[in-house]
Protein backbone atom coordinates (compact mmCIF):
# COMPACT_ATOMS: atom_id res chain seq x y z
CA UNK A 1 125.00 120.67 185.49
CA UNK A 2 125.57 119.21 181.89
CA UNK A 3 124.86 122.72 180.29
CA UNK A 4 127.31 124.52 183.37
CA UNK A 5 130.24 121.29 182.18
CA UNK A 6 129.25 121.60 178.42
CA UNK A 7 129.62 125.78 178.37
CA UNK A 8 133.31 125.33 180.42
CA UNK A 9 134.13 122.08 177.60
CA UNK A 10 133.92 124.32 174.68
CA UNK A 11 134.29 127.59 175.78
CA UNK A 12 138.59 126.95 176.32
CA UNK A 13 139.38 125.47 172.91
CA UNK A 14 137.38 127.95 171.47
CA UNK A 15 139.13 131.55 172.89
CA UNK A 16 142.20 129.80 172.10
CA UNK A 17 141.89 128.86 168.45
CA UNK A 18 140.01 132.04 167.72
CA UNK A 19 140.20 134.96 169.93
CA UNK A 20 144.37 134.39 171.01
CA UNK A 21 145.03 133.59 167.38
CA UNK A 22 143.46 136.50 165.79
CA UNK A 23 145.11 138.91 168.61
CA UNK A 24 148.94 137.25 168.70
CA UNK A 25 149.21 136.61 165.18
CA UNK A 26 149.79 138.96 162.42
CA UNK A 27 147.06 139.01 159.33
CA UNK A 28 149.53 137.27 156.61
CA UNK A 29 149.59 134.08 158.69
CA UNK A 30 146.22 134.29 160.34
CA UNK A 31 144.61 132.19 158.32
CA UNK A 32 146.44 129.53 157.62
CA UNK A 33 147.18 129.86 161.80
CA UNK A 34 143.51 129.41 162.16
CA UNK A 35 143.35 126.43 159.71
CA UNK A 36 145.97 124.79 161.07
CA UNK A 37 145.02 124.92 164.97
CA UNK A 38 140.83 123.28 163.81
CA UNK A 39 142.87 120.58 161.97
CA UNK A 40 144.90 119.39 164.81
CA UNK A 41 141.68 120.44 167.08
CA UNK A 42 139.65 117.94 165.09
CA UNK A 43 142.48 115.19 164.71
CA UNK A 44 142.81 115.04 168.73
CA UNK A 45 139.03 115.00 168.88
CA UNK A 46 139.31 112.02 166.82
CA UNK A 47 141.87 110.35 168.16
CA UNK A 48 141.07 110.67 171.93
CA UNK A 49 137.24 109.42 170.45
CA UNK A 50 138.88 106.20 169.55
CA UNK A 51 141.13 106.01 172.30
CA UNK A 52 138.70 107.01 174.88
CA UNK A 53 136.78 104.19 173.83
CA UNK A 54 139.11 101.51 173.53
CA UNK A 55 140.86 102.75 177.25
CA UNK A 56 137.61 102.83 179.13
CA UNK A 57 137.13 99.18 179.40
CA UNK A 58 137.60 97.69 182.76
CA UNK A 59 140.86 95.58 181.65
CA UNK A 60 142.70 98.44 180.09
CA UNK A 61 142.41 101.77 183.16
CA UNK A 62 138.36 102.42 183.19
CA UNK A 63 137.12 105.26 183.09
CA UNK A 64 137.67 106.81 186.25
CA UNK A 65 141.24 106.41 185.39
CA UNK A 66 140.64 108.22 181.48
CA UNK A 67 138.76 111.02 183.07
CA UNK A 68 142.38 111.55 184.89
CA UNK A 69 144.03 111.24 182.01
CA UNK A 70 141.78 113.87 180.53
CA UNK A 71 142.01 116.26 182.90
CA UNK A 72 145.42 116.11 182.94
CA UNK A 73 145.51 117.10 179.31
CA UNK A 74 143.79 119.61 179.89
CA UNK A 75 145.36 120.90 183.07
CA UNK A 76 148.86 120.91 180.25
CA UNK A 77 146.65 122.79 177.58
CA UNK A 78 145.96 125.15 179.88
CA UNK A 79 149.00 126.31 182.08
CA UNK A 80 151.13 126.08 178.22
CA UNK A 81 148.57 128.49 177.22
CA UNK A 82 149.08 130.46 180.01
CA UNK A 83 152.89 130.82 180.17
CA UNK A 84 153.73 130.45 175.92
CA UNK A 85 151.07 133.02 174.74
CA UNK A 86 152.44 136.33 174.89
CA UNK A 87 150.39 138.77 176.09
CA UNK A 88 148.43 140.85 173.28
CA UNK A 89 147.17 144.13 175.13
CA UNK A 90 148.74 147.10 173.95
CA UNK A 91 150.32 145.17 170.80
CA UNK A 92 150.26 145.47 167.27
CA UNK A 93 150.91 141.94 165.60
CA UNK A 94 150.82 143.81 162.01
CA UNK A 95 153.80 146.28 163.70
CA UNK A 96 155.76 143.91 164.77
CA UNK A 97 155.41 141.30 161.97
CA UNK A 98 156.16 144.45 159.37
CA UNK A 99 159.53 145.60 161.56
């Protein structure tokens, strides 16, 4: 069950900082796109680390209560994904970016 959980954990951030990015965006700005989305990646990695850790004591929420929180974060990352990405079949983002 921890694999199944861990493969689902990663596999979401990952096709969106790499696969959407690299379809949506044109090549001048890919790069510093890609850059740019692992930096603020690895700064909320940090900070919901240290927050995490500081909310799951039994005064503050517990954790049952942070897991909610959590899953409503990503239940926000994933429907803004859904409806602000436009959709990249039949697209040319060089095209587009040069007209």
């Amino acid at each position: 069950c921890l694999s199944f959980w861990q493969f689902f954990s990663n596999f979401s951030p990952n096709v969106t900082i790499s696969i959407i990015l690299a379809e949506v965006l044109p090549l001048r700005v890919r790069g510093f796109a890609h850059g740019l989305s692992a930096a603020v990646g690895e700064f909320g990695a940090v900070f919901s680390a240290l927050l995490s850790n500081w909310l799951t004591t039994p005064m503050v929420i517990g954790l049952a209560n942070v897991s909610w929180v959590f899953f409503a974060c990503n239940l926000m990352g994933a429907i803004s994904t859904y409806f602000l990405i436009p959709e990249s079949k039949n697209r040319d983002a060089d095209r587009i970016d040069f007209e």
